[in-house]
Protein backbone atom coordinates (compact mmCIF):
# COMPACT_ATOMS: atom_id res chain seq x y z
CA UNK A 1 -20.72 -9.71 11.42
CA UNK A 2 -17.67 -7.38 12.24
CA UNK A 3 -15.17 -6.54 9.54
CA UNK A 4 -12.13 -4.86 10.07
CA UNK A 5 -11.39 -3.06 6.71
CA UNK A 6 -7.81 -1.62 6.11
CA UNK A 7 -7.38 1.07 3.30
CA UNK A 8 -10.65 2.11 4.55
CA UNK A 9 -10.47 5.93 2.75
CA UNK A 10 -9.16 4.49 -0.83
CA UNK A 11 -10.71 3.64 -3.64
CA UNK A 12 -12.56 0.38 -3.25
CA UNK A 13 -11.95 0.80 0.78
CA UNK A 14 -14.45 3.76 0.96
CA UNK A 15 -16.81 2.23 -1.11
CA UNK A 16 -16.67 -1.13 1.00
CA UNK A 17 -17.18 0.59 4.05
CA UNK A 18 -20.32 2.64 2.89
CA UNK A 19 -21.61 -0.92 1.27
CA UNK A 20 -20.76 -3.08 4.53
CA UNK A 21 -23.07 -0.30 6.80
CA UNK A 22 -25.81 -0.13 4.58
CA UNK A 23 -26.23 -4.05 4.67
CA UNK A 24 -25.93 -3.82 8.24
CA UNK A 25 -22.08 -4.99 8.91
CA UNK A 26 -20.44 -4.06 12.01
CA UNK A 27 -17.36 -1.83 10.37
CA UNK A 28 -14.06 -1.34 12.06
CA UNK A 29 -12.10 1.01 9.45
CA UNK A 30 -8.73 1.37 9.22
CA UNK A 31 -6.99 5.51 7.61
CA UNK A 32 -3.72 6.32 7.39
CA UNK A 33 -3.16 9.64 9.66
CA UNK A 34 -4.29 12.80 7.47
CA UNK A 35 -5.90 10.48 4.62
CA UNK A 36 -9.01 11.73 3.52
CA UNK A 37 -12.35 8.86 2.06
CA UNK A 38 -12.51 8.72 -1.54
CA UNK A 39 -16.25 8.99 -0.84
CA UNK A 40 -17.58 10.43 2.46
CA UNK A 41 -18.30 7.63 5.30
CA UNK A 42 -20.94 7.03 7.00
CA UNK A 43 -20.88 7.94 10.94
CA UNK A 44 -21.67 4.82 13.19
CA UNK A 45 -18.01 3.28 12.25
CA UNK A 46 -15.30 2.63 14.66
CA UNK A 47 -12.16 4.17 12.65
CA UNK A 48 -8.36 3.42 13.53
CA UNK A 49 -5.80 6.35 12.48
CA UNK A 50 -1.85 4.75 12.08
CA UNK A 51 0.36 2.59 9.77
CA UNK A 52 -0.15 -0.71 8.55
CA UNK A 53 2.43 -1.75 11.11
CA UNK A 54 0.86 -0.63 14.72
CA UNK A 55 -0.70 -2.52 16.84
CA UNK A 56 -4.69 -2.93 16.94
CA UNK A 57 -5.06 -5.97 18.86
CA UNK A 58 -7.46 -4.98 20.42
CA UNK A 59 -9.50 -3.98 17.68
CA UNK A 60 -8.56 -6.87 15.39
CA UNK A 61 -9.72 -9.68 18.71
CA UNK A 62 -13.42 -8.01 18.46
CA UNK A 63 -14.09 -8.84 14.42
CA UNK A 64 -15.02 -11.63 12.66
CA UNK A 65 -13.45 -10.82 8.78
CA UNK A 66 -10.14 -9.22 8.51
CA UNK A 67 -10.81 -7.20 5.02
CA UNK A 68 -7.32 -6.06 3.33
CA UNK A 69 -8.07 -3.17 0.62
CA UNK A 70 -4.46 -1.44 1.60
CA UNK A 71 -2.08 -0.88 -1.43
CA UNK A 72 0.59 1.53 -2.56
CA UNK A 73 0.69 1.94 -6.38
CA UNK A 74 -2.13 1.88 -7.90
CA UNK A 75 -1.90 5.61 -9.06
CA UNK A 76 0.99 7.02 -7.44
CA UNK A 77 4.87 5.25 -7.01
CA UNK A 78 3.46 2.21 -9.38
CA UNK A 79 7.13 2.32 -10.70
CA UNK A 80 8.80 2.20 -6.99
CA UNK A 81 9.97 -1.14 -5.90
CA UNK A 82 10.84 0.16 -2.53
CA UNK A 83 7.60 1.69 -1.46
CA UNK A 84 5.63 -1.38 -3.69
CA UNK A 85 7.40 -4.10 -1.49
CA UNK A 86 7.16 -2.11 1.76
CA UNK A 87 3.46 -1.67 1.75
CA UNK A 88 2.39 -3.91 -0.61
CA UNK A 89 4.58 -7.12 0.60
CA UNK A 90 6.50 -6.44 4.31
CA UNK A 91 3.89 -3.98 5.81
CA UNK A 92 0.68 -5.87 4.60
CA UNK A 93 1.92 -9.39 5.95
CA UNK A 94 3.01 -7.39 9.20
CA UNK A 95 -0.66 -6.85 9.63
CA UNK A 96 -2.01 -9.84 8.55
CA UNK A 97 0.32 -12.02 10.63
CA UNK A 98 -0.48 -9.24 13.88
CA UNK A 99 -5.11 -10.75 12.67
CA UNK A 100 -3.30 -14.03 12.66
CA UNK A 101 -1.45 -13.55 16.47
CA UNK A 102 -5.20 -12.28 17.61
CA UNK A 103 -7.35 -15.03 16.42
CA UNK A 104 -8.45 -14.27 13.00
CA UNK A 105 -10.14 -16.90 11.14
CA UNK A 106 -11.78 -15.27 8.13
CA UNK A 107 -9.63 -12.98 5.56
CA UNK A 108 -10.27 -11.53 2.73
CA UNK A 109 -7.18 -10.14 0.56
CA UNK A 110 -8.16 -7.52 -2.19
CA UNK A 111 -5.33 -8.60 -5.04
CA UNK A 112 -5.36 -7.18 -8.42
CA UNK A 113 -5.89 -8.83 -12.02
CA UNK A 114 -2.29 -7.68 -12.94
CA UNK A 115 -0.67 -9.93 -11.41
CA UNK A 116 -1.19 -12.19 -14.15
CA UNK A 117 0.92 -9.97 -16.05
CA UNK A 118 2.07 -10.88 -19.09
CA UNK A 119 -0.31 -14.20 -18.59
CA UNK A 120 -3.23 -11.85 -19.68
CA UNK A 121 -2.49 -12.14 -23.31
CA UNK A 122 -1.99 -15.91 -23.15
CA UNK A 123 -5.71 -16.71 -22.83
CA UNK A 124 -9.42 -16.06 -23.90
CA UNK A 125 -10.23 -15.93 -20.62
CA UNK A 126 -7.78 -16.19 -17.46
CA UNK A 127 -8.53 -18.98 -15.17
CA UNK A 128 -7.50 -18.26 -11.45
CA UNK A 129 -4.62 -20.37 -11.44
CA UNK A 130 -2.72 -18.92 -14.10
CA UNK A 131 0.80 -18.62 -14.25
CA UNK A 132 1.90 -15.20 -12.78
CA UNK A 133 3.98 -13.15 -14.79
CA UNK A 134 3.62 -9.67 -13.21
CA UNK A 135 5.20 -6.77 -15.45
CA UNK A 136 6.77 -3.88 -12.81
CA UNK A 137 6.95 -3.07 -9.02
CA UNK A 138 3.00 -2.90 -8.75
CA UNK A 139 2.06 -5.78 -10.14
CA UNK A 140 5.31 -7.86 -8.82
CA UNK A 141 4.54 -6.73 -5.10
CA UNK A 142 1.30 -7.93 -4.85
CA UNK A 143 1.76 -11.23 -6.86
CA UNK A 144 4.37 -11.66 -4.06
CA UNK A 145 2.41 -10.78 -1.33
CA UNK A 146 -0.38 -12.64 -2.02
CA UNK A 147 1.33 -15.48 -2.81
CA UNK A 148 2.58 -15.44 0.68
CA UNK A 149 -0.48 -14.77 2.70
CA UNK A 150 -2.03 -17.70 1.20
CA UNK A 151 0.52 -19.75 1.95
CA UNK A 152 0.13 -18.43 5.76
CA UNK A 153 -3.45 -19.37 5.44
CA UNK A 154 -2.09 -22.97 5.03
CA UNK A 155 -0.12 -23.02 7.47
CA UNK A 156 -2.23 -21.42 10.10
CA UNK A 157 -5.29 -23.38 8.84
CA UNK A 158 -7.39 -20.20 9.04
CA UNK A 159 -9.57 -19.34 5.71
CA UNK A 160 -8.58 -16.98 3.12
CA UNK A 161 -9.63 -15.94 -0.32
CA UNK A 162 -6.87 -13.70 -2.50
CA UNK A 163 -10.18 -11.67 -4.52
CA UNK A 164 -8.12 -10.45 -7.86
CA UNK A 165 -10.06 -7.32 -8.71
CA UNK A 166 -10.48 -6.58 -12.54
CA UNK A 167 -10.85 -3.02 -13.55
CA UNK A 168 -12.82 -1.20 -11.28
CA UNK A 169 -14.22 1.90 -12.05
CA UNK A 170 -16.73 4.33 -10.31
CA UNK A 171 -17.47 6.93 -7.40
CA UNK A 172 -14.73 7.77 -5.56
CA UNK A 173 -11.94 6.82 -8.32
CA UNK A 174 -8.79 8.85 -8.35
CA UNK A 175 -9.20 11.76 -10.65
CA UNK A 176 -5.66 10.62 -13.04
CA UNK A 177 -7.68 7.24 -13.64
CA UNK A 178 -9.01 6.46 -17.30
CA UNK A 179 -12.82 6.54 -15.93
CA UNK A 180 -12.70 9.89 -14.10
CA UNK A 181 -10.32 11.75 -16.58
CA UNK A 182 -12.86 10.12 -19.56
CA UNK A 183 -16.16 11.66 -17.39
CA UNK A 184 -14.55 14.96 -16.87
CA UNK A 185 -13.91 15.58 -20.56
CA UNK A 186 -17.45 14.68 -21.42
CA UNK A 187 -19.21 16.56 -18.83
CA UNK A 188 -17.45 19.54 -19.76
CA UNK A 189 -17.07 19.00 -23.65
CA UNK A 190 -13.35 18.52 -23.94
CA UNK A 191 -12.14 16.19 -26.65
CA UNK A 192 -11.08 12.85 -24.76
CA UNK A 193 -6.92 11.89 -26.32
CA UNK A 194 -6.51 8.36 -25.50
CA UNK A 195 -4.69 5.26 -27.45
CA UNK A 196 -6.57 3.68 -30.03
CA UNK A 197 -7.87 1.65 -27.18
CA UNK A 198 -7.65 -1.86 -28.89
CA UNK A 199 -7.05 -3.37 -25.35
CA UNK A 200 -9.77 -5.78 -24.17
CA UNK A 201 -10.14 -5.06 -20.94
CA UNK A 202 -13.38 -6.56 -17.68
CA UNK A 203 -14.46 -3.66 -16.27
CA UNK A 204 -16.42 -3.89 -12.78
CA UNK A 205 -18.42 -0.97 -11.32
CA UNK A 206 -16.82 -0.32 -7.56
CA UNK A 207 -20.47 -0.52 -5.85
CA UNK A 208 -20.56 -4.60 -7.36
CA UNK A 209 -16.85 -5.39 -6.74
CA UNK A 210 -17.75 -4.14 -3.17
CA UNK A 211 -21.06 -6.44 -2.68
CA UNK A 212 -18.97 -9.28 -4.26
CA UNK A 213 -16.22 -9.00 -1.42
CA UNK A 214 -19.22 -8.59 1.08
CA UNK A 215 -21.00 -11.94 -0.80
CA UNK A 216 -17.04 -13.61 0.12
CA UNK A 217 -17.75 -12.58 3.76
CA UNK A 218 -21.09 -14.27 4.31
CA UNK A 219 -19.76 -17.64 2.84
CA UNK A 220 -16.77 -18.06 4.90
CA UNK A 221 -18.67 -21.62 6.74
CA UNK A 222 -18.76 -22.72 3.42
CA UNK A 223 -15.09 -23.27 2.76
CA UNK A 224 -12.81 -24.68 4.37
CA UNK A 225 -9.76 -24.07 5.93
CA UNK A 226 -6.37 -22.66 3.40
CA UNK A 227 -6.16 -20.36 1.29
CA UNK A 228 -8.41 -19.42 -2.25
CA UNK A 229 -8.70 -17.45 -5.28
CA UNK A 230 -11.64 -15.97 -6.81
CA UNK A 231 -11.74 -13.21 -9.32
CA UNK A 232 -13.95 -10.47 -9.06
CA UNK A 233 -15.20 -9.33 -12.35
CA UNK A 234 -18.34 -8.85 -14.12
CA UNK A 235 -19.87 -9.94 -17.28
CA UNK A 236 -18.80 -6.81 -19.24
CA UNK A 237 -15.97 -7.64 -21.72
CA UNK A 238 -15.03 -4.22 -23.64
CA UNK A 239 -12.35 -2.58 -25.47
CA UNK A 240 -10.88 0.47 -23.82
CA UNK A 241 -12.53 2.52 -26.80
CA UNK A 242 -15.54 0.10 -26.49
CA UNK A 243 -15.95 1.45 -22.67
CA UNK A 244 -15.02 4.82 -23.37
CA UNK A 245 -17.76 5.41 -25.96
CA UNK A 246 -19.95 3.73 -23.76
CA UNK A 247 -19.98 6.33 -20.73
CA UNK A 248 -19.20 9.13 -23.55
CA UNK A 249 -22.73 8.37 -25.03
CA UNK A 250 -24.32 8.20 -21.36
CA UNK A 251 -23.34 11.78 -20.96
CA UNK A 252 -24.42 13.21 -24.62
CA UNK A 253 -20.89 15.12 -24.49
CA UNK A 254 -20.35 17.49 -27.72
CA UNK A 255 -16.82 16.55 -27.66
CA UNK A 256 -15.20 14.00 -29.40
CA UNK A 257 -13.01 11.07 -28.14
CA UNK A 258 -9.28 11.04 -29.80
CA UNK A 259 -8.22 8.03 -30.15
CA UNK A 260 -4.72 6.92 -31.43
CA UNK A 261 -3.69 10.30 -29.98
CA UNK A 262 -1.52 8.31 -26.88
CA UNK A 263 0.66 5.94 -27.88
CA UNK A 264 0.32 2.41 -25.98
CA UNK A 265 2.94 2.24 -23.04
CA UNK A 266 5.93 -0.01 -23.09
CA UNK A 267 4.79 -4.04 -22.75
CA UNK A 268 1.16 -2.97 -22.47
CA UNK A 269 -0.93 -6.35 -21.94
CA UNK A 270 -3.58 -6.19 -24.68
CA UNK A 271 -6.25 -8.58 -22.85
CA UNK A 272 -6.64 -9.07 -19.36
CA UNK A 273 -10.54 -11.34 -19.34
CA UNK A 274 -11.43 -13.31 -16.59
C-alpha cells in the first residue's frame, strides 16, 4: 500500500512515516522547503519539497491513501486566524480537492480533540458526534476544515475518516510542549512550575496514535463510501499532574514538580475524555 503523507517532518508526520516503513508501506512524504523531521527518516522514501498548494499529480495518481498530518498552530500562531484558516482550512482543502481531481479514494484527515471545544466539559466521555464548540483560531480552523472535507467525501463518494487525535505526546514533540518541557526538567533536576494540573486530560503515546492511523489505512474495504469519525485515543485517562508525576517518577528526578505555580489560561477546558 502507498501513502502519501503531508506534514511529513512534524510531529505525528515524522513519526508516521518512520511507522508506515517499518511495517512495510510504500511512503510518499510530503516537507515544506527548509523544514527539518521531528525525528530523523528513514531513507527508501520518495519525499516532495513545496506548499500545500503545488501541484503533485503525479505523485498523488501513484498512491493508494492520501494521509493529511499538515497543520499550522499547534505550537506556533495558535492565536492567528489568518495563518489558522490559510493552512488549516483554504490550503488543506486545496490539496485534498487536487487527491480528489487525481483519483483518490482512501483519506485519512489527522483532526484534533479540540475541536470539541468547549463540548469537552459537557461530558464523561465525548462521543464522536459531539457538538463542536471550538475555543480560538486553532481549534475553529480545523473544526471548519474538517467539517468540509467530509462533506467532500460525500459528495465525491470517495472514503474518508476525520481521526481526532487526543493528546499526543512522545519522540519528536516540540520542545515548548508540556511533555518535553516536563522531561527536560526531570532529566536535569529542575523544579517543574506548572498549574495545579486539575485538568483531566487522554493522553496517547505518538508511536500508538501512529499505528492507529496505519490500522485506519488497512480497513479502508471495510467502509464504505462518505465520510467518518473516529477518535484516536488510548485507555489512559489522567490529570495533567496525574501524567506529570507519572513520567517524573520514570526518570527518578531530584527535583520537584510546582504545581499551582501557572495560573490556568483564559476558558481552559477542564476535561477533554474520549
Amino acid at each position: 500500500m502507498h501513502l502519501f503523507i503531508t506534514g511529513a517532518t512534524g510531529f505525528v508526520g515524522s513519526n508516521l512515516v518512520n511507522l508506515a516503513v517499518k511495517e512495510n508501506f510504500k511512503v510518499t512524504a510530503l516537507m515544506r522547503n527548509g523544514s527539518l523531521p521531528r525525528v530523523p527518516l528513514p531513507q527508501n522514501i520518495k519525499i516532495c519539497r513545496g506548499n500545500l498548494t503545488d501541484d503533485y499529480s503525479a505523485n498523488l495518481r501513484e498512491c493508494d491513501v492520501f494521509v493529511h498530518c499538515a497543520s499550522a498552530g499547534v505550537v506556533k500562531n495558535s492565536s492567528s486566524w489568518e495563518k489558522c484558516f490559510d493552512i488549516n482550512f483554504i490550503q488543506s482543502n486545496q490539496i485534498i480537492s487536487n487527491a480528489l481531481k487525481n483519483g483518490v479514494q482512501k483519506f485519512i484527515i489527522c483532526g484534533t480533540c479540540f475541536e470539541y471545544g468547549a463540548s469537552g466539559d459537557e461530558y464523561d466521555k465525548l462521543p464522536t458526534d459531539a457538538l463542536l464548540k471550538p475555543i480560538g483560531a486553532y481549534s475553529t480552523s480545523k473544526a471548519a476544515s474538517g467539517l468540509y472535507a467530509l462533506n467532500l467525501a460525500k459528495s465525491h463518494k470517495v472514503k474518508m475518516v476525520l481521526a481526532r487525535l487526543f493528546h499526543v505526546y512522545g519522540r519528536g514533540d516540540h520542545p515548548e510542549r508540556f511533555w518535553p518541557k516536563l522531561i527536560n526538567a526531570a532529566k536535569n533536576n529542575i523544579n517543574f512550575e506548572m498549574t495545579l494540573g486539575e485538568q483531566v486530560r487522554n493522553f496517547i503515546d505518538v508511536e500508538l496514535a501512529s499505528l492507529k492511523l496505519l490500522d485506519i489505512a488497512l480497513s479502508f474495504d471495510k467502509l464504505d463510501n462518505g465520510g467518518f469519525i473516529k477518535i484516536i485515543g488510548s485507555d489512559l485517562n489522567l490529570t495533567l499532574l496525574e501524567f506529570a508525576k507519572l513520567h517524573w517518577e520514570k526518570i527518578g528526578s531530584n527535583a520537584k514538580i510546582v504545581n499551582g505555580a501557572i495560573s490556568y489560561r483564559e476558558k481552559e477546558v477542564m476535561r477533554y475524555v474520549p
